[in-house]
PDB file of N, CA and C in Angstrom:
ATOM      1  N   UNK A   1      14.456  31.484  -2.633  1.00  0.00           N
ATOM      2  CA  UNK A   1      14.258  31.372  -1.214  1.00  0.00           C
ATOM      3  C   UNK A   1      13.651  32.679  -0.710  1.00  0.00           C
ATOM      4  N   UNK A   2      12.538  32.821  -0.167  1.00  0.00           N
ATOM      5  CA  UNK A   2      12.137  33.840   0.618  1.00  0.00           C
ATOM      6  C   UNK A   2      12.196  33.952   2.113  1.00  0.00           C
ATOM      7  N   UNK A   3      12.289  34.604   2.740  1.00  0.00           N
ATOM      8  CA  UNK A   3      13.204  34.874   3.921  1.00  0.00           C
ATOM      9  C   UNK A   3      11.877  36.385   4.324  1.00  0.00           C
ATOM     10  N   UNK A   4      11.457  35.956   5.677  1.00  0.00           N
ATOM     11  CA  UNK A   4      10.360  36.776   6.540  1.00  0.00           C
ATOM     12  C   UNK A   4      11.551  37.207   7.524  1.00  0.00           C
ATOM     13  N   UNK A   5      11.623  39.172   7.221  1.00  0.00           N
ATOM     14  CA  UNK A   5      12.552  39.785   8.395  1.00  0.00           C
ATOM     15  C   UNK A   5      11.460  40.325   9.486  1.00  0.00           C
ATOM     16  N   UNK A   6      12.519  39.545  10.971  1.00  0.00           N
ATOM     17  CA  UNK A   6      11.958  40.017  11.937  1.00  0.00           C
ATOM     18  C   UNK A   6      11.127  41.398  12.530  1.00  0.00           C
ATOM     19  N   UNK A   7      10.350  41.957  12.930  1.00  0.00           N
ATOM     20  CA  UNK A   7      10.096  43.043  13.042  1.00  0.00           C
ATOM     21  C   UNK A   7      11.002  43.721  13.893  1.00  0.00           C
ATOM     22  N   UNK A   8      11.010  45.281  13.549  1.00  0.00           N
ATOM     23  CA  UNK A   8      12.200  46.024  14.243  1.00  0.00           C
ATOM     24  C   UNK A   8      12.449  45.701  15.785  1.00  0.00           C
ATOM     25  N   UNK A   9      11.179  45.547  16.323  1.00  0.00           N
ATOM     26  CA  UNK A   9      11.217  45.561  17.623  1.00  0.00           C
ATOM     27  C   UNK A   9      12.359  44.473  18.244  1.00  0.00           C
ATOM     28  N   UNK A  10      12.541  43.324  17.127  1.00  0.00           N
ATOM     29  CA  UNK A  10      13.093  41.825  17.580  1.00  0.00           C
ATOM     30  C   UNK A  10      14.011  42.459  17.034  1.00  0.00           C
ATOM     31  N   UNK A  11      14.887  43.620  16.846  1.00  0.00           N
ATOM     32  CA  UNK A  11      16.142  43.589  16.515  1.00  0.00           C
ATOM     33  C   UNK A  11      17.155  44.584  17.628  1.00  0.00           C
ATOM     34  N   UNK A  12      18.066  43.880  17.865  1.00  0.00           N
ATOM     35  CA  UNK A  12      19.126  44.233  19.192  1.00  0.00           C
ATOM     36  C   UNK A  12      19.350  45.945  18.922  1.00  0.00           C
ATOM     37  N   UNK A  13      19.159  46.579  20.469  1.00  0.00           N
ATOM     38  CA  UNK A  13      19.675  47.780  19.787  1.00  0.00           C
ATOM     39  C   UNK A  13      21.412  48.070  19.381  1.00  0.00           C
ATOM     40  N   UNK A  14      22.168  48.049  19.336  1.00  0.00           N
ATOM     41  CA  UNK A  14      23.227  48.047  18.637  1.00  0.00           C
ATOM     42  C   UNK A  14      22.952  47.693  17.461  1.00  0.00           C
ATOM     43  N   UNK A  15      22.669  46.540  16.875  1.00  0.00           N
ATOM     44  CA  UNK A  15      22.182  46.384  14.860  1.00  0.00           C
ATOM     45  C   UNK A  15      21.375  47.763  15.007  1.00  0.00           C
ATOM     46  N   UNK A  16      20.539  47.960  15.704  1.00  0.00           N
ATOM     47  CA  UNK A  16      19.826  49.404  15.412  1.00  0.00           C
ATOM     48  C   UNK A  16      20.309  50.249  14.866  1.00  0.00           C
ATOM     49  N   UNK A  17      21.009  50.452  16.136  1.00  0.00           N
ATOM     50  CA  UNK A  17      21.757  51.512  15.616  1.00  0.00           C
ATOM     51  C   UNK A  17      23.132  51.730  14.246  1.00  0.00           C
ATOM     52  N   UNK A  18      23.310  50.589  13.896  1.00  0.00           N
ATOM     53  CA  UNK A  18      23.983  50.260  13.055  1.00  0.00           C
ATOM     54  C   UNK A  18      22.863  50.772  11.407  1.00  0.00           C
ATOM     55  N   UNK A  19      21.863  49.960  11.955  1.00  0.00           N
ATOM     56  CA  UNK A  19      20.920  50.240  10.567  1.00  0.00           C
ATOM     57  C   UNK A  19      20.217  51.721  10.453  1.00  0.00           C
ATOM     58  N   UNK A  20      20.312  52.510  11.624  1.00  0.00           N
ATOM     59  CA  UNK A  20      19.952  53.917  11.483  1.00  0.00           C
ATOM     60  C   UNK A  20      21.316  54.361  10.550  1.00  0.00           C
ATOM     61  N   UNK A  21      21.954  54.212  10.904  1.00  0.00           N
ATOM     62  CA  UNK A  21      23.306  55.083  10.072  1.00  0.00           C
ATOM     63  C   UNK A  21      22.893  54.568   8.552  1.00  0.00           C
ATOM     64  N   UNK A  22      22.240  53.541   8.404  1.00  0.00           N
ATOM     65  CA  UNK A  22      22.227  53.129   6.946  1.00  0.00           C
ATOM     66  C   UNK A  22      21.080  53.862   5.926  1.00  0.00           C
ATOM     67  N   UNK A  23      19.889  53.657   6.711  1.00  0.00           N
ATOM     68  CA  UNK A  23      18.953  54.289   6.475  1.00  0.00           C
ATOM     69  C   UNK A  23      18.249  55.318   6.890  1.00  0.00           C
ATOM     70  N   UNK A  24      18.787  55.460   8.113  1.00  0.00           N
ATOM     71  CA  UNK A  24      18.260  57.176   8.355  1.00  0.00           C
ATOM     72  C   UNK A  24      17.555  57.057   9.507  1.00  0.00           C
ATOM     73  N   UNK A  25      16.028  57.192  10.113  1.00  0.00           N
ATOM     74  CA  UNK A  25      15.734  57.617  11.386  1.00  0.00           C
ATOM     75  C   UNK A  25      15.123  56.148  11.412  1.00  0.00           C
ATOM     76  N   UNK A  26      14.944  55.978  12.756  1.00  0.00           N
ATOM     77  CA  UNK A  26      14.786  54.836  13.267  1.00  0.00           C
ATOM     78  C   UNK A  26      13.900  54.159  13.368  1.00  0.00           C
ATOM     79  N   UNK A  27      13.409  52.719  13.115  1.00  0.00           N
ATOM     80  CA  UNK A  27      12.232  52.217  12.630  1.00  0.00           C
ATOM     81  C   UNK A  27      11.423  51.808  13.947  1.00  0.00           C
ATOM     82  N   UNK A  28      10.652  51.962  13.749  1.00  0.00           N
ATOM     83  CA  UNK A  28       9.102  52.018  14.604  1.00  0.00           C
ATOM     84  C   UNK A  28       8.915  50.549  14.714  1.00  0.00           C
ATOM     85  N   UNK A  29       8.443  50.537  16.035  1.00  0.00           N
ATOM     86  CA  UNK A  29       8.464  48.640  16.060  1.00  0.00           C
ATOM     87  C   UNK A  29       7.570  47.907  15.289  1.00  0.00           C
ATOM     88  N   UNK A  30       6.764  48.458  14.593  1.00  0.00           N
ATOM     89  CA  UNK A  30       5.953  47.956  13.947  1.00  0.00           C
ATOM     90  C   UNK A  30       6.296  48.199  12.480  1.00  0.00           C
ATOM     91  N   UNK A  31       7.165  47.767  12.305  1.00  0.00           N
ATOM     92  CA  UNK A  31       8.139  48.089  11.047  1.00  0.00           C
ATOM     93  C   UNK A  31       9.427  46.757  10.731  1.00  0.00           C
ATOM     94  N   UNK A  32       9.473  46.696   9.340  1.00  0.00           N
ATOM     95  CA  UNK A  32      10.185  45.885   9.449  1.00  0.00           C
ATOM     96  C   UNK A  32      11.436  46.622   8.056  1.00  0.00           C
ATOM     97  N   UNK A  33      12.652  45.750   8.373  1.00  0.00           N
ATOM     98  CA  UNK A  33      14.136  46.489   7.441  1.00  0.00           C
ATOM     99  C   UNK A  33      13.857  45.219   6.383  1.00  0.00           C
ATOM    100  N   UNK A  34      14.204  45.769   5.176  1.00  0.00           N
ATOM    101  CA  UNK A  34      14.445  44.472   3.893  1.00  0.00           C
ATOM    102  C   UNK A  34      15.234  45.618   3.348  1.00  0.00           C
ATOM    103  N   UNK A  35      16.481  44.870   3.019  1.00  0.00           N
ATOM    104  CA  UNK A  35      17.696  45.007   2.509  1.00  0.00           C
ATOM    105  C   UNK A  35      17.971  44.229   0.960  1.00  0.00           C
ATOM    106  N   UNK A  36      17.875  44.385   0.189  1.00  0.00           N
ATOM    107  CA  UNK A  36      18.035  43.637  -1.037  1.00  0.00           C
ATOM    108  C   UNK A  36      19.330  43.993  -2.058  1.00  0.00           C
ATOM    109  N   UNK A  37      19.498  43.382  -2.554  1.00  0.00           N
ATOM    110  CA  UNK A  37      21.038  43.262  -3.589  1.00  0.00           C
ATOM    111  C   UNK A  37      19.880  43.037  -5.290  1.00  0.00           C
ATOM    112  N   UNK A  38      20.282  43.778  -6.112  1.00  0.00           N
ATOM    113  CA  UNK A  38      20.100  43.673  -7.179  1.00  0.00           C
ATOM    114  C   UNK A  38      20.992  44.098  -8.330  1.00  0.00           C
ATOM    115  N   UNK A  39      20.877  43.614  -9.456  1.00  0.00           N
ATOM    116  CA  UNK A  39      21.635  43.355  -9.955  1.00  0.00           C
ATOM    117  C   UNK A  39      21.505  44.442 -11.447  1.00  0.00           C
ATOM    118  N   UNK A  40      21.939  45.551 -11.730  1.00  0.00           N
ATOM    119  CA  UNK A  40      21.691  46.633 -12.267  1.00  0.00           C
ATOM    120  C   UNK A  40      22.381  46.793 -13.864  1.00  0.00           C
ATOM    121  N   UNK A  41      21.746  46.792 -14.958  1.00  0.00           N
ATOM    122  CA  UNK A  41      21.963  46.808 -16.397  1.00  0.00           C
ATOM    123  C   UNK A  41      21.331  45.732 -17.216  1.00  0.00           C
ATOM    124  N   UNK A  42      21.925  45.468 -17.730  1.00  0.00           N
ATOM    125  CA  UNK A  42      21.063  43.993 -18.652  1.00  0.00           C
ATOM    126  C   UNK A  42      21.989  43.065 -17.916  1.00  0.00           C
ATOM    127  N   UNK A  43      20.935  42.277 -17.730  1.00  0.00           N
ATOM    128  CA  UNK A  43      21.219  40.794 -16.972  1.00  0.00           C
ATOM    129  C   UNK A  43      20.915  40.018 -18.236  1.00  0.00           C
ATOM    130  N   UNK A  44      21.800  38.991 -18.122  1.00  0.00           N
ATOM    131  CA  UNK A  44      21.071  37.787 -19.443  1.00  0.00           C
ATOM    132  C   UNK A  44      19.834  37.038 -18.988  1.00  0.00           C
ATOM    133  N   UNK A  45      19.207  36.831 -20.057  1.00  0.00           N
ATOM    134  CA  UNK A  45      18.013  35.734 -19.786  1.00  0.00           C
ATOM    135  C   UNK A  45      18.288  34.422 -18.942  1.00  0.00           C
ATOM    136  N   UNK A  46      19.364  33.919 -18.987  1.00  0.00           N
ATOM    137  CA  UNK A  46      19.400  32.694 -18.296  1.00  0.00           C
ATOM    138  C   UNK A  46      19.577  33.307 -16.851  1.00  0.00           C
ATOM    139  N   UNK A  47      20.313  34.014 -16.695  1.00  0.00           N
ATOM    140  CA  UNK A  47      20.323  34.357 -14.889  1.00  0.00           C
ATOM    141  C   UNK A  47      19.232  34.946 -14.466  1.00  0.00           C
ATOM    142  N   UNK A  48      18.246  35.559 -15.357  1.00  0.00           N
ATOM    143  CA  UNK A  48      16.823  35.997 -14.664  1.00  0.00           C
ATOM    144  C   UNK A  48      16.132  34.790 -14.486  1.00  0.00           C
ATOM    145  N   UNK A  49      16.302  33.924 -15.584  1.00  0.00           N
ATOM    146  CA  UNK A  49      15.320  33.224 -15.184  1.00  0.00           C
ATOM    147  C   UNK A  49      15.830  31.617 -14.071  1.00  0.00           C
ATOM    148  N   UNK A  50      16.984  31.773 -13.867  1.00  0.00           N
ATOM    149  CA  UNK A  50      17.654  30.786 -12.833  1.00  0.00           C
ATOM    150  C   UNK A  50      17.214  31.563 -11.307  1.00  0.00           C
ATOM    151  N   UNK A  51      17.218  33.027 -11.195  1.00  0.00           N
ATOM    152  CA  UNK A  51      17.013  33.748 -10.097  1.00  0.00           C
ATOM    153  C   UNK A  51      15.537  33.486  -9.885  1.00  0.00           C
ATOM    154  N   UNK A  52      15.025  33.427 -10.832  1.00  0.00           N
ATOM    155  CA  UNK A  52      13.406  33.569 -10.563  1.00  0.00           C
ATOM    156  C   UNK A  52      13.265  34.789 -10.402  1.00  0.00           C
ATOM    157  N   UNK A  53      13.552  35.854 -10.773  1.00  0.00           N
ATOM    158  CA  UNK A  53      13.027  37.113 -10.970  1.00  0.00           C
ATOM    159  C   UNK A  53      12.232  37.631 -12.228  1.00  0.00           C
ATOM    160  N   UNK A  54      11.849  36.473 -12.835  1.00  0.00           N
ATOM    161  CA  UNK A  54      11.043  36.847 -13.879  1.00  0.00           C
ATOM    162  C   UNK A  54       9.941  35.929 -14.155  1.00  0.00           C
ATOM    163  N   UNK A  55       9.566  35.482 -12.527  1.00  0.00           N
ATOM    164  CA  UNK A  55       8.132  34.914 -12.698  1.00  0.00           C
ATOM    165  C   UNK A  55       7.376  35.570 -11.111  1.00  0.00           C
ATOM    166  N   UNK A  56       6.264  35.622 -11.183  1.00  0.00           N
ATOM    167  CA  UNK A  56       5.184  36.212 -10.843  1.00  0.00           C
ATOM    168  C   UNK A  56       4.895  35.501  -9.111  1.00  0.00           C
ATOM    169  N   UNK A  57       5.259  35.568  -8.607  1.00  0.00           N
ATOM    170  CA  UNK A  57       4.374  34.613  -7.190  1.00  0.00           C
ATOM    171  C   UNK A  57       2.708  34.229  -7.908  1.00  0.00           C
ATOM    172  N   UNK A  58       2.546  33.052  -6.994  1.00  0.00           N
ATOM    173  CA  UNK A  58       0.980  32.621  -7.277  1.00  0.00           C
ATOM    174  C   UNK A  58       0.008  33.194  -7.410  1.00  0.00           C
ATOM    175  N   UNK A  59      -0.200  34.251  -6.320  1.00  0.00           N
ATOM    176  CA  UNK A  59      -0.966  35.257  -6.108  1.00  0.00           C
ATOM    177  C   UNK A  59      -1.514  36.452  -6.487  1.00  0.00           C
ATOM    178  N   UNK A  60      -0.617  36.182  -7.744  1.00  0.00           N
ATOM    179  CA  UNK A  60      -0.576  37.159  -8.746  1.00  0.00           C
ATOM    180  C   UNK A  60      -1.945  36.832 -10.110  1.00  0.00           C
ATOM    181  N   UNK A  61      -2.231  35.338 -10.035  1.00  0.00           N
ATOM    182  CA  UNK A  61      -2.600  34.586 -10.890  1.00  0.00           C
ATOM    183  C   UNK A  61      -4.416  35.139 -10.739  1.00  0.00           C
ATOM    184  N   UNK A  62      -4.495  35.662  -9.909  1.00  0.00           N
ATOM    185  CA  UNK A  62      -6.156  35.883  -9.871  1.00  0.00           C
ATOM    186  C   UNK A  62      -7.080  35.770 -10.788  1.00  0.00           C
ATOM    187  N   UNK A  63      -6.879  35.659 -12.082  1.00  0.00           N
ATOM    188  CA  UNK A  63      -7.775  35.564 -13.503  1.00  0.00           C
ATOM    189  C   UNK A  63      -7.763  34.257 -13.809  1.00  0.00           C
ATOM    190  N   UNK A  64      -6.697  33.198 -13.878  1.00  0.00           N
ATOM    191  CA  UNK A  64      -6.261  32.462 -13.536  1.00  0.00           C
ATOM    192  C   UNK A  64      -7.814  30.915 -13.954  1.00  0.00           C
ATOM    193  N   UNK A  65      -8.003  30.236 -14.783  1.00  0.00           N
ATOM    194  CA  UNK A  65      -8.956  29.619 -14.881  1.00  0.00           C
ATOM    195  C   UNK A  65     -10.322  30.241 -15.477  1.00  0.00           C
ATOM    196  N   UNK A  66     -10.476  31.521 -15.579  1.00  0.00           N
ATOM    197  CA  UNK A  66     -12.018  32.406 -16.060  1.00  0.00           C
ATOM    198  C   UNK A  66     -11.970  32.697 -17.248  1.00  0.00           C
ATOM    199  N   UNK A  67     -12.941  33.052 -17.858  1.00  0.00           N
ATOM    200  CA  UNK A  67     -13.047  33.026 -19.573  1.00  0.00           C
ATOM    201  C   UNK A  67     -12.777  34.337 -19.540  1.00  0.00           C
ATOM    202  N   UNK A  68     -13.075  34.973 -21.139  1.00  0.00           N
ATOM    203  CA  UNK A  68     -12.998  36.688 -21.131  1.00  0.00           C
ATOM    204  C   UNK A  68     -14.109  37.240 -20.314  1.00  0.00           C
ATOM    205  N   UNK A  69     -14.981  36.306 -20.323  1.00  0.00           N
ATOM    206  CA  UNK A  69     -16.328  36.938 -20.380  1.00  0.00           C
ATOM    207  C   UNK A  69     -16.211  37.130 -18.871  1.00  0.00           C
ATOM    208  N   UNK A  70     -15.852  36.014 -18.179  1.00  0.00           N
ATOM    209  CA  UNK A  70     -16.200  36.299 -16.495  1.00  0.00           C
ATOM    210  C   UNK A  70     -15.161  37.592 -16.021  1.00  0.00           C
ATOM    211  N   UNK A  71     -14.004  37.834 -16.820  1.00  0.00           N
ATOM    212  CA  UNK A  71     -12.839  38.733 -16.115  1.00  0.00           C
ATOM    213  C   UNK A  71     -13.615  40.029 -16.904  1.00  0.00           C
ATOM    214  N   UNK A  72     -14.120  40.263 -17.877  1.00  0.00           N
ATOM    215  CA  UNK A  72     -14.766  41.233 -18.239  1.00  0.00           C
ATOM    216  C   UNK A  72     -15.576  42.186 -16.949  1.00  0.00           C
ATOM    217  N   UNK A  73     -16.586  40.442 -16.696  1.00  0.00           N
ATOM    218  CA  UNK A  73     -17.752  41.263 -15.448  1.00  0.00           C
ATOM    219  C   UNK A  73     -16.842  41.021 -14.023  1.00  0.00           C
ATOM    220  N   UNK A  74     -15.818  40.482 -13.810  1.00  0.00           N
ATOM    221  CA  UNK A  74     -15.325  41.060 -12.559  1.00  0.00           C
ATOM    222  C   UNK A  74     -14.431  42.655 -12.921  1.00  0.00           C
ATOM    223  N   UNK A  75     -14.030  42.988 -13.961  1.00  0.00           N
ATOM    224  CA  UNK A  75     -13.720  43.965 -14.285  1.00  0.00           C
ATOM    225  C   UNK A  75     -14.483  44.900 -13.891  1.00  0.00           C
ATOM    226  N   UNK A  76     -15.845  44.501 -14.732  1.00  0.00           N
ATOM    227  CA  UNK A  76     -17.354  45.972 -14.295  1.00  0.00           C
ATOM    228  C   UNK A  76     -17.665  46.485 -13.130  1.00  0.00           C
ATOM    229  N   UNK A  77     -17.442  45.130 -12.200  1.00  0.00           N
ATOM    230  CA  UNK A  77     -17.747  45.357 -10.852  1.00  0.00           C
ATOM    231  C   UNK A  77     -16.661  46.327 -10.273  1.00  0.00           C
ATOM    232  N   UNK A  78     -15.254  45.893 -10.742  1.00  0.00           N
ATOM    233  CA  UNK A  78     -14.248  46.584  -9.922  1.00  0.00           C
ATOM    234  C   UNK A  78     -14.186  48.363 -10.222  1.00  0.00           C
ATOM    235  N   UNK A  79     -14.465  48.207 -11.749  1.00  0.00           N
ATOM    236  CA  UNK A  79     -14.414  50.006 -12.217  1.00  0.00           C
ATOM    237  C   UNK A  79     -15.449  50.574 -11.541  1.00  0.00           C
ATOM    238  N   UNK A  80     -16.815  49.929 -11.362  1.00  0.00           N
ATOM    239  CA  UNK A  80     -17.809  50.481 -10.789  1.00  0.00           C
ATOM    240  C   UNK A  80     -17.675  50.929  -9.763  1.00  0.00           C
ATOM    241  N   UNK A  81     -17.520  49.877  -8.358  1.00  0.00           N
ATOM    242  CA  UNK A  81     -17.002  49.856  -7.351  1.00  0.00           C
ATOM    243  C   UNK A  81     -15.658  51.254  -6.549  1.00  0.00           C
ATOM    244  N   UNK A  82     -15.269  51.148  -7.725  1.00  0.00           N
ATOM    245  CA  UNK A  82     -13.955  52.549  -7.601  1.00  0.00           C
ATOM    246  C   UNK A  82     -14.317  53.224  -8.553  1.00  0.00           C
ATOM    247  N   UNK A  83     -15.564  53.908  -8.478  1.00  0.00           N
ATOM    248  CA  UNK A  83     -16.375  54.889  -9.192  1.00  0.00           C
ATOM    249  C   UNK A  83     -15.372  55.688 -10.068  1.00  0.00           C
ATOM    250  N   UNK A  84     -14.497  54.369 -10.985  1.00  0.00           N
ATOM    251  CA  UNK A  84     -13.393  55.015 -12.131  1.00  0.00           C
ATOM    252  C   UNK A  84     -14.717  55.275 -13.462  1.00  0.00           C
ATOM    253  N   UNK A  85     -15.925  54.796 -12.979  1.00  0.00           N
ATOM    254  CA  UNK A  85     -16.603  54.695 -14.684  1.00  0.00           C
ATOM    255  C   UNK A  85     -17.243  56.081 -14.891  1.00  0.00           C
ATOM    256  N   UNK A  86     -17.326  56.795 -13.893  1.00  0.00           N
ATOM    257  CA  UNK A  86     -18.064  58.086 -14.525  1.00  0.00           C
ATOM    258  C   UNK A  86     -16.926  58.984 -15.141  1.00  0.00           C
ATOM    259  N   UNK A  87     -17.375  59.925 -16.121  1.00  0.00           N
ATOM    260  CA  UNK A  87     -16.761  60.747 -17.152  1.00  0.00           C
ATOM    261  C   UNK A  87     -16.049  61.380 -16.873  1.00  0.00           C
ATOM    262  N   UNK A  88     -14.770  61.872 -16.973  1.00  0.00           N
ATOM    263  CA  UNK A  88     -14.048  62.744 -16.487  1.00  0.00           C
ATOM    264  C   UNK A  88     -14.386  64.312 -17.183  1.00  0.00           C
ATOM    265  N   UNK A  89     -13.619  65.083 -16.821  1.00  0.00           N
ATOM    266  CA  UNK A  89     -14.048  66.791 -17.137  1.00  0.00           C
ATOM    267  C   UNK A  89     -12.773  67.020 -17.921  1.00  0.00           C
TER     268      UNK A  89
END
């Protein structure tokens, strides 16, 4: 389940101020709080993969249907583009 948190501005000041004590100075309305619970050491395979924390959102898929050859030349374009291809010193 994914869950969109309100922006700070939509949050009461009292929780505010509740969530400054948590995290520290106070969020800018154009800001939003995500609070998450995770689950820390080795987890077994079946609960990662019941959580879905061990698959990718869609959007991730961008190569997704293209041969080597086409992800190659969108590759060229991208190193080029972020002038990573010239030589370093």
């Amino acid at each position: 389940m994914t869950t969109i948190p309100p922006p700070a501005r939509a949050i009461e000041p009292g929780e505010r101020r509740v969530l400054e004590h948590v995290i520290g100075p106070q969020p800018k309305d154009h800001q939003q709080v995500i609070i998450q619970v995770v689950t820390l050491g080795n987890q077994p395979a079946e609960e990662v993969a019941a959580s879905g924390m061990g698959k990718l959102p869609e959007w991730c898929n961008v190569y997704e249907g293209l041969s080597d050859e086409q992800i190659a030349a969108v590759e060229d374009v991208i190193l080029q583009r972020s002038d990573l291809t010239r030589p370093s010193e």
